[in-house]
Protein backbone atom coordinates (compact mmCIF):
# COMPACT_ATOMS: atom_id res chain seq x y z
CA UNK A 1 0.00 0.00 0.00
CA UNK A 2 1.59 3.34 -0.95
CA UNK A 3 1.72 6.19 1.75
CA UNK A 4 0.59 9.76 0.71
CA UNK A 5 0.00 12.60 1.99
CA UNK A 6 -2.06 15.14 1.27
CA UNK A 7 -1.41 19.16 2.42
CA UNK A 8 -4.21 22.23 2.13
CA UNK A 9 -3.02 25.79 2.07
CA UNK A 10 -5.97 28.39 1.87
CA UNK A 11 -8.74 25.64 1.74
CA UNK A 12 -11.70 27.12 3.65
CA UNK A 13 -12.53 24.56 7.11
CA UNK A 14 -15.94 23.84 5.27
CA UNK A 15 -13.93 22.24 2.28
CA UNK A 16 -11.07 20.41 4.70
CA UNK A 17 -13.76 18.87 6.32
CA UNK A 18 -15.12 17.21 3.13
CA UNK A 19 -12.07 16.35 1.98
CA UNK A 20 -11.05 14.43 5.10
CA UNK A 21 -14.52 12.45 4.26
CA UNK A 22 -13.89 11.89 1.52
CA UNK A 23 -10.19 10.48 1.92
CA UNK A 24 -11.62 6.81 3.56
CA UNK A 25 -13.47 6.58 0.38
CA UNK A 26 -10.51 6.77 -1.85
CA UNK A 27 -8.05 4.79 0.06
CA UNK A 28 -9.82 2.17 -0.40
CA UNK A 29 -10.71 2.46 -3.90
CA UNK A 30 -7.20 2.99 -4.52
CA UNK A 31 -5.63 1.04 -2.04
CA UNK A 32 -3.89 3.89 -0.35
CA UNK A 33 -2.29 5.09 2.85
CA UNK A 34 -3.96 8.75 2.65
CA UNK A 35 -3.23 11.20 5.31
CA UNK A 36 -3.36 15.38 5.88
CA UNK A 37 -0.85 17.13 6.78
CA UNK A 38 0.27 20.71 7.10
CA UNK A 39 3.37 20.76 6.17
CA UNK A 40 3.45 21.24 1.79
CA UNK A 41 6.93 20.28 2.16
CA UNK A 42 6.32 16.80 3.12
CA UNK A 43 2.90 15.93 0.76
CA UNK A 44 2.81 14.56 -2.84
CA UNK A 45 -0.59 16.54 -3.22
CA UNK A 46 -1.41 19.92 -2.03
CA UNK A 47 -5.33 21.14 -2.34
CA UNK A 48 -4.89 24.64 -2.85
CA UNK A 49 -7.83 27.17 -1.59
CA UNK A 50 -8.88 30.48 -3.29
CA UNK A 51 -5.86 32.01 -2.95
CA UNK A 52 -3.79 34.89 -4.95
CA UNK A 53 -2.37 34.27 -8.29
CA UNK A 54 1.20 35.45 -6.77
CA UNK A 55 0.55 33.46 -3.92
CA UNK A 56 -0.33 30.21 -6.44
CA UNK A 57 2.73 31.13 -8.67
CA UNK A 58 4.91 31.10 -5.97
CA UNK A 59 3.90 27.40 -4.97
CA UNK A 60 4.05 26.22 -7.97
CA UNK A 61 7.93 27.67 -8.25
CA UNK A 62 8.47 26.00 -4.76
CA UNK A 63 6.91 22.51 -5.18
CA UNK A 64 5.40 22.05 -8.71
CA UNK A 65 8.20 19.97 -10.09
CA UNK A 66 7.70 17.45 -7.36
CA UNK A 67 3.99 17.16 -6.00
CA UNK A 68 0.29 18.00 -7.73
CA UNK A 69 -0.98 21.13 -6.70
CA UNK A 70 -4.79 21.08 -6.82
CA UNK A 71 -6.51 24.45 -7.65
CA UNK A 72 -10.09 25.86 -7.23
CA UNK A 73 -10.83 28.50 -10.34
CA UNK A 74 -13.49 30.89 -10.40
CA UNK A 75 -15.90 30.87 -13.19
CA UNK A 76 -14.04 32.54 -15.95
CA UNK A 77 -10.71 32.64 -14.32
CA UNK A 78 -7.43 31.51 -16.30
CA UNK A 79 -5.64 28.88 -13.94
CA UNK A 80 -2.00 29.84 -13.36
CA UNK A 81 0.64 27.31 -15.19
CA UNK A 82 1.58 24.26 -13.31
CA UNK A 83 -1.31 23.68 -11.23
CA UNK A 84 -4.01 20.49 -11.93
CA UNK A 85 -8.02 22.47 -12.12
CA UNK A 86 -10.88 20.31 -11.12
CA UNK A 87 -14.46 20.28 -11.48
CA UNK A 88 -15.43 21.11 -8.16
CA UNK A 89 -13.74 22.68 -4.48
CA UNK A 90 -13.58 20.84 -2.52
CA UNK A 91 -13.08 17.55 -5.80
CA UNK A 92 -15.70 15.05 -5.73
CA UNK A 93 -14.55 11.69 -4.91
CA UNK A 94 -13.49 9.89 -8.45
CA UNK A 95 -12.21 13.02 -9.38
CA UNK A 96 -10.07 12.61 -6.36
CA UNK A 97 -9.25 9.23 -6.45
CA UNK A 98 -7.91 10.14 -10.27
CA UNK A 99 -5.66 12.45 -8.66
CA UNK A 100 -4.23 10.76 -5.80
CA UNK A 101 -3.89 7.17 -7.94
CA UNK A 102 -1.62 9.42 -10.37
CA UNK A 103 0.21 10.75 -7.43
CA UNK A 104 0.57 7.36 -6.44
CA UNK A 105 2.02 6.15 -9.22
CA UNK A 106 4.45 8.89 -9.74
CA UNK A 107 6.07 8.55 -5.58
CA UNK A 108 6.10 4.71 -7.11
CA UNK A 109 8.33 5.56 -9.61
CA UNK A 110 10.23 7.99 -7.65
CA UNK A 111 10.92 5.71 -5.20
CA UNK A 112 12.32 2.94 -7.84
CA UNK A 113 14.44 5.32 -9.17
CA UNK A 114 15.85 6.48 -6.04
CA UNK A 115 16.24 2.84 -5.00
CA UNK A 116 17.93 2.14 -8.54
CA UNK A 117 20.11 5.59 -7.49
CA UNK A 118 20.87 3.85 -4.13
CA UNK A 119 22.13 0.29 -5.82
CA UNK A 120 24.25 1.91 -8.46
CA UNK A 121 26.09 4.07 -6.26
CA UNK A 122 26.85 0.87 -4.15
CA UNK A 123 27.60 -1.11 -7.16
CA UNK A 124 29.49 1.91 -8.05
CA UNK A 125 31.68 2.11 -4.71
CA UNK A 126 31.89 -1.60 -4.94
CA UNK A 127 33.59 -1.63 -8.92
CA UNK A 128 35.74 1.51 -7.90
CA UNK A 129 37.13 -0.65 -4.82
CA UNK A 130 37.75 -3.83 -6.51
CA UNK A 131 39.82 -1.69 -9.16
CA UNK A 132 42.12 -0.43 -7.07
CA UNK A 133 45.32 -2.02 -6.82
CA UNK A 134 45.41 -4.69 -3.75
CA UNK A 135 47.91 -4.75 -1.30
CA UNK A 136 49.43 -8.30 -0.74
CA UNK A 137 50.27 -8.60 2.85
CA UNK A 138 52.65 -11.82 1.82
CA UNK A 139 54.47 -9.24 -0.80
CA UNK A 140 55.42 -6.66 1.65
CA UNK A 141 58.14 -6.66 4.71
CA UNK A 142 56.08 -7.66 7.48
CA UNK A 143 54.57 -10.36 5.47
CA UNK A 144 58.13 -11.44 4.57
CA UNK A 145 59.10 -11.70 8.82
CA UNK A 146 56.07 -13.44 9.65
CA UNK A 147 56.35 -15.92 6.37
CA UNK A 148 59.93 -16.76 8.25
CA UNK A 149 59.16 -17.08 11.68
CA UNK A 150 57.67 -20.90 11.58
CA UNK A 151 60.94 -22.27 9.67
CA UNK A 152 62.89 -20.99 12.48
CA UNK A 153 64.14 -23.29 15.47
CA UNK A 154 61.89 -21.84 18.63
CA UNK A 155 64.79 -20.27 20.12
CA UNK A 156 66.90 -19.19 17.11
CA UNK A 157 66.48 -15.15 17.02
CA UNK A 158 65.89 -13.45 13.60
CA UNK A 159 67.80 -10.25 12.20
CA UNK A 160 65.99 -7.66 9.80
CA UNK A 161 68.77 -5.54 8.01
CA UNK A 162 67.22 -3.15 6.15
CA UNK A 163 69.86 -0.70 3.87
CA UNK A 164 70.46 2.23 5.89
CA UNK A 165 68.01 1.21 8.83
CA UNK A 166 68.96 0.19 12.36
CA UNK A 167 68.42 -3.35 12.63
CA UNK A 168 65.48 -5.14 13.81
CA UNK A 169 65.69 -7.81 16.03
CA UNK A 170 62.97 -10.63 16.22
CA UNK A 171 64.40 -12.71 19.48
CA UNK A 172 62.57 -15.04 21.60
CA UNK A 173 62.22 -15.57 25.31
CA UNK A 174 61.07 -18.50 26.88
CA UNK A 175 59.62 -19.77 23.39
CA UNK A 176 57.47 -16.13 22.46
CA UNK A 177 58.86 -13.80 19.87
CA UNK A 178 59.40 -10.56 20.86
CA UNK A 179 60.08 -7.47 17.96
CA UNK A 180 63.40 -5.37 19.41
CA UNK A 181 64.46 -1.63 17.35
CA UNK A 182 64.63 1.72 17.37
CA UNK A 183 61.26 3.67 18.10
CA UNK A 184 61.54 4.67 14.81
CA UNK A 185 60.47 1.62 13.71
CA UNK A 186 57.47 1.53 16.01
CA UNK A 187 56.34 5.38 15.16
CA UNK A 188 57.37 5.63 11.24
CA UNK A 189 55.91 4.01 8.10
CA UNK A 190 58.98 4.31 5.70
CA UNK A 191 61.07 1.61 7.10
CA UNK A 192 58.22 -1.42 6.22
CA UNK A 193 57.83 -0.34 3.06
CA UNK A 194 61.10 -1.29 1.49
CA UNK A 195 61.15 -4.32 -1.10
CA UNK A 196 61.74 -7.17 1.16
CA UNK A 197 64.02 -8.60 -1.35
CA UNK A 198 66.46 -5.78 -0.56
CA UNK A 199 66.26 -6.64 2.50
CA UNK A 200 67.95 -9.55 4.19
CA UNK A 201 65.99 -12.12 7.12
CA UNK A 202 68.47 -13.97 8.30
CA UNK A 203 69.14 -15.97 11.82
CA UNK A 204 71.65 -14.53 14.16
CA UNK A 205 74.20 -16.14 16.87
CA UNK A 206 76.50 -12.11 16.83
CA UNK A 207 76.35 -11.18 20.25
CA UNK A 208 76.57 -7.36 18.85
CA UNK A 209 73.51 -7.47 17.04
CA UNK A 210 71.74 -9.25 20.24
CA UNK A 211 73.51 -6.67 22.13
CA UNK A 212 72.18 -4.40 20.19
CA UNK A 213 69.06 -5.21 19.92
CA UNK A 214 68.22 -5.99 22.85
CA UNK A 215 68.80 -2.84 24.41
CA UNK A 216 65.61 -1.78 22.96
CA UNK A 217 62.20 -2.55 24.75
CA UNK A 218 60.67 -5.97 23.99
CA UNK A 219 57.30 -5.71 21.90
CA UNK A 220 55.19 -8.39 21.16
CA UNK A 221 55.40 -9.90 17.95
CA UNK A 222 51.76 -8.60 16.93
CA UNK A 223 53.34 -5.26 16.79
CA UNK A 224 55.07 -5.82 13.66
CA UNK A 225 52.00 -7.73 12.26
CA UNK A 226 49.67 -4.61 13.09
CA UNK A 227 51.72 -1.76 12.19
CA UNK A 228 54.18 -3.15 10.12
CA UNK A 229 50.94 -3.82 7.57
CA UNK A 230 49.48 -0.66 8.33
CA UNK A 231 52.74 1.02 6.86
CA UNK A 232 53.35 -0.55 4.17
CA UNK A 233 50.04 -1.01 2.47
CA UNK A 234 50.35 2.75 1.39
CA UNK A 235 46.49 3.04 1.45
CA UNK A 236 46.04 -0.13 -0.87
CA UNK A 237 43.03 -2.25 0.57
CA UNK A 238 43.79 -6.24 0.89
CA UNK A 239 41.88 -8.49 -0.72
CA UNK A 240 39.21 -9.12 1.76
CA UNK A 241 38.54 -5.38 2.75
CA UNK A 242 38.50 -4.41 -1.49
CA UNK A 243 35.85 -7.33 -1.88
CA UNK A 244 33.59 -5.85 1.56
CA UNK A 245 30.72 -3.75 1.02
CA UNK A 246 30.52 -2.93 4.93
CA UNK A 247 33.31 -3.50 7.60
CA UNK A 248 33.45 -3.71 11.77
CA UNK A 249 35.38 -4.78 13.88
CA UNK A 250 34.91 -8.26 16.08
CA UNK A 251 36.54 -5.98 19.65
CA UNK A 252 38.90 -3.50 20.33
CA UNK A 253 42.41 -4.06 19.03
CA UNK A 254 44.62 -3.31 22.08
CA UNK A 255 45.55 0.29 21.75
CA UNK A 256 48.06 -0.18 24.75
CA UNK A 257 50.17 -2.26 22.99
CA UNK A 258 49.76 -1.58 19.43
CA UNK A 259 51.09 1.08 18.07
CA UNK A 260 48.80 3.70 16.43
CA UNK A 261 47.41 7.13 15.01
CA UNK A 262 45.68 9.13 17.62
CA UNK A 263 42.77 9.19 15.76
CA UNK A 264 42.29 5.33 15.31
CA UNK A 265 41.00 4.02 18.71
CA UNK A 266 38.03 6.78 18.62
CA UNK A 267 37.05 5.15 15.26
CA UNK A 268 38.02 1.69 16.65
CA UNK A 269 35.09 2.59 19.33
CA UNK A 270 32.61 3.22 16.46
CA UNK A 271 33.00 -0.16 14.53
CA UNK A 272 32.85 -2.67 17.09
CA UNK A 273 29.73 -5.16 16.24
CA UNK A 274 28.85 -2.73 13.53
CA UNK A 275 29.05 -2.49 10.07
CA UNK A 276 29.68 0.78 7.95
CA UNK A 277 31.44 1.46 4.48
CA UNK A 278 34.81 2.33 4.44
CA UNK A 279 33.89 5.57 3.05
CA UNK A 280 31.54 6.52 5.71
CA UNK A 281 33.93 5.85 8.48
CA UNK A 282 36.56 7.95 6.43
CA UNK A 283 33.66 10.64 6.43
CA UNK A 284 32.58 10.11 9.84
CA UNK A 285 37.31 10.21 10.75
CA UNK A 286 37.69 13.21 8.41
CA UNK A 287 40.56 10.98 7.39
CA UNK A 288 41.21 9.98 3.87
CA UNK A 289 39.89 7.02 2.41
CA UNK A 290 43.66 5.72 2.11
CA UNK A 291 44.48 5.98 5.48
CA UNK A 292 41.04 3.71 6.49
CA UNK A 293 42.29 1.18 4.25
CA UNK A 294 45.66 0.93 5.91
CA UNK A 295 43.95 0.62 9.53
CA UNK A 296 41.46 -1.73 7.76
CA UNK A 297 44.33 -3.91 6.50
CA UNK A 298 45.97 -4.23 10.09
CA UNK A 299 42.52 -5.09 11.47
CA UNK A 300 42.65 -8.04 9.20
CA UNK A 301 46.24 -9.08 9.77
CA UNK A 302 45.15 -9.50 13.52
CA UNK A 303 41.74 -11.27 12.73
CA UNK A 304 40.05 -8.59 14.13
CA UNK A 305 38.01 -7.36 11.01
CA UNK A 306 34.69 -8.54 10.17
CA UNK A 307 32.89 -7.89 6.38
CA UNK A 308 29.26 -7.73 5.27
């Protein structure tokens, strides 16, 4: 059953109140929702009384594109443009039913096209974001650590020489990894996104590079996992966040130990058990779209992300 509403500016109370009897009569002859209101802004008919021609020109201006304005003419008088005249004030009831079944059938269409508006925008957001170029987590540095990490013995540390970078130690205490480097490492996105192949990974007895190393704070390993991915996806979505339609987030990543942008746990706060687009939340960040996609990405490396 289509809703519509029906507004009356001018319309003497003698005429409203035939036109609210008659309104029963032609919802169900129409199989309509029918309601007044006051309010021309919201209606998809207005029943205009015996008002001025400026005052009927003006309406027309304001909502004639978009509603049917209903006007009572007095013998002899020429109708302004853009207004629908009818027999009789208030309009008998097929009369009105004609009306208000055309009005119908016009918010019908409107609404198809709006929803048609709706789907291709998705569709849309959904072909722009599966052309973009992907980020392959396996491709990039941290991918290339964590790819080594189970063909190591458990207590055999790791050494990440970058060119021109302070090393990075991956060492292990009682059987965890720990991540061991400069704070640059932890606070800057340049160092993880060097080609890992310039890079070597190799296993490390030199007590100066342990030395070294581990003079530095030890982080958990799902440091380099989170923001080592963040960094170097330079705003490329993975696979899995390029393919979503909606994202969330399953809880709170753990903001204590992660590392972060200031502005990520008040977003974090936002998506957890929800679902939004990643444009929305980069709208509702006032962040570029880029910079969701690299939090989105380190969601997912931590199997924190959830898609719809």
């Amino acid at each position: 059953m289509t809703d519509l509403a029906i507004a009356t500016v001018g319309l003497e109370e003698k005429d409203v109140t035939v036109l609210k009897s008659l309104l029963p009569l032609v919802s169900r002859l129409k199989g309509l929702n029918l309601q007044l209101v006051d309010d021309p802004a919201v209606a998809q008919v207005a029943c205009l009384g015996r008002l001025p021609q400026e005052r009927v020109t003006e309406l027309v201006a304001q909502y004639g594109g978009r509603m049917i304005l209903i006007y009572c003419c007095s013998r002899g008088e020429e109708p302004p443009p853009g207004v629908r005249v009818l027999g009789h004030c208030p309009p008998r009831a097929n009369e009105l039913a004609e009306v208000l079944g055309e009005a119908a059938q016009r918010a019908t269409a409107a609404s198809s096209a709006s929803q048609l508006a709706t789907r291709l925008v998705a569709e849309s957001s959904a072909a722009a974001r599966a052309a973009r170029t992907l980020f392959d987590p396996s491709r990039s540095l941290p991918g290339a650590i964590y790819d080594k990490l189970p063909r190591l013995l458990i207590d055999q540390p790791l050494a990440v020489i970058v060119p021109d970078v302070p090393t990075l130690l991956i060492d292990v205490r009682s059987g965890v990894r720990t991540a061991h480097g400069d704070p640059a490492w932890f606070s800057r996105p340049d160092f993880w996104r060097v080609d890992p192949t310039t890079c070597q990974l190799t296993t490390t007895i030199d007590p100066r590079v342990l030395s070294e190393g581990r003079r530095f704070p030890a982080r958990p390993i799902q440091v380099v996992r989170f923001w080592g991915v963040m960094s170097a996806s330079r705003g490329m979505p993975r696979a899995e966040v390029a393919r979503a339609a909606e994202v969330g987030l399953k809880k709170m990543p753990d903001f204590k130990m992660l590392p972060h942008l200031e502005w990520q746990p008040r977003l974090a706060e936002t998506m957890v058990g929800k679902l939004a687009s990643p444009e929305s939340l980069a709208a509702a960040a006032g962040r570029p779209l880029e910079e969701i996609y690299d939090f989105l990405n380190a969601a997912a490396e931590l199997g924190l992300l959830k898609t719809g």
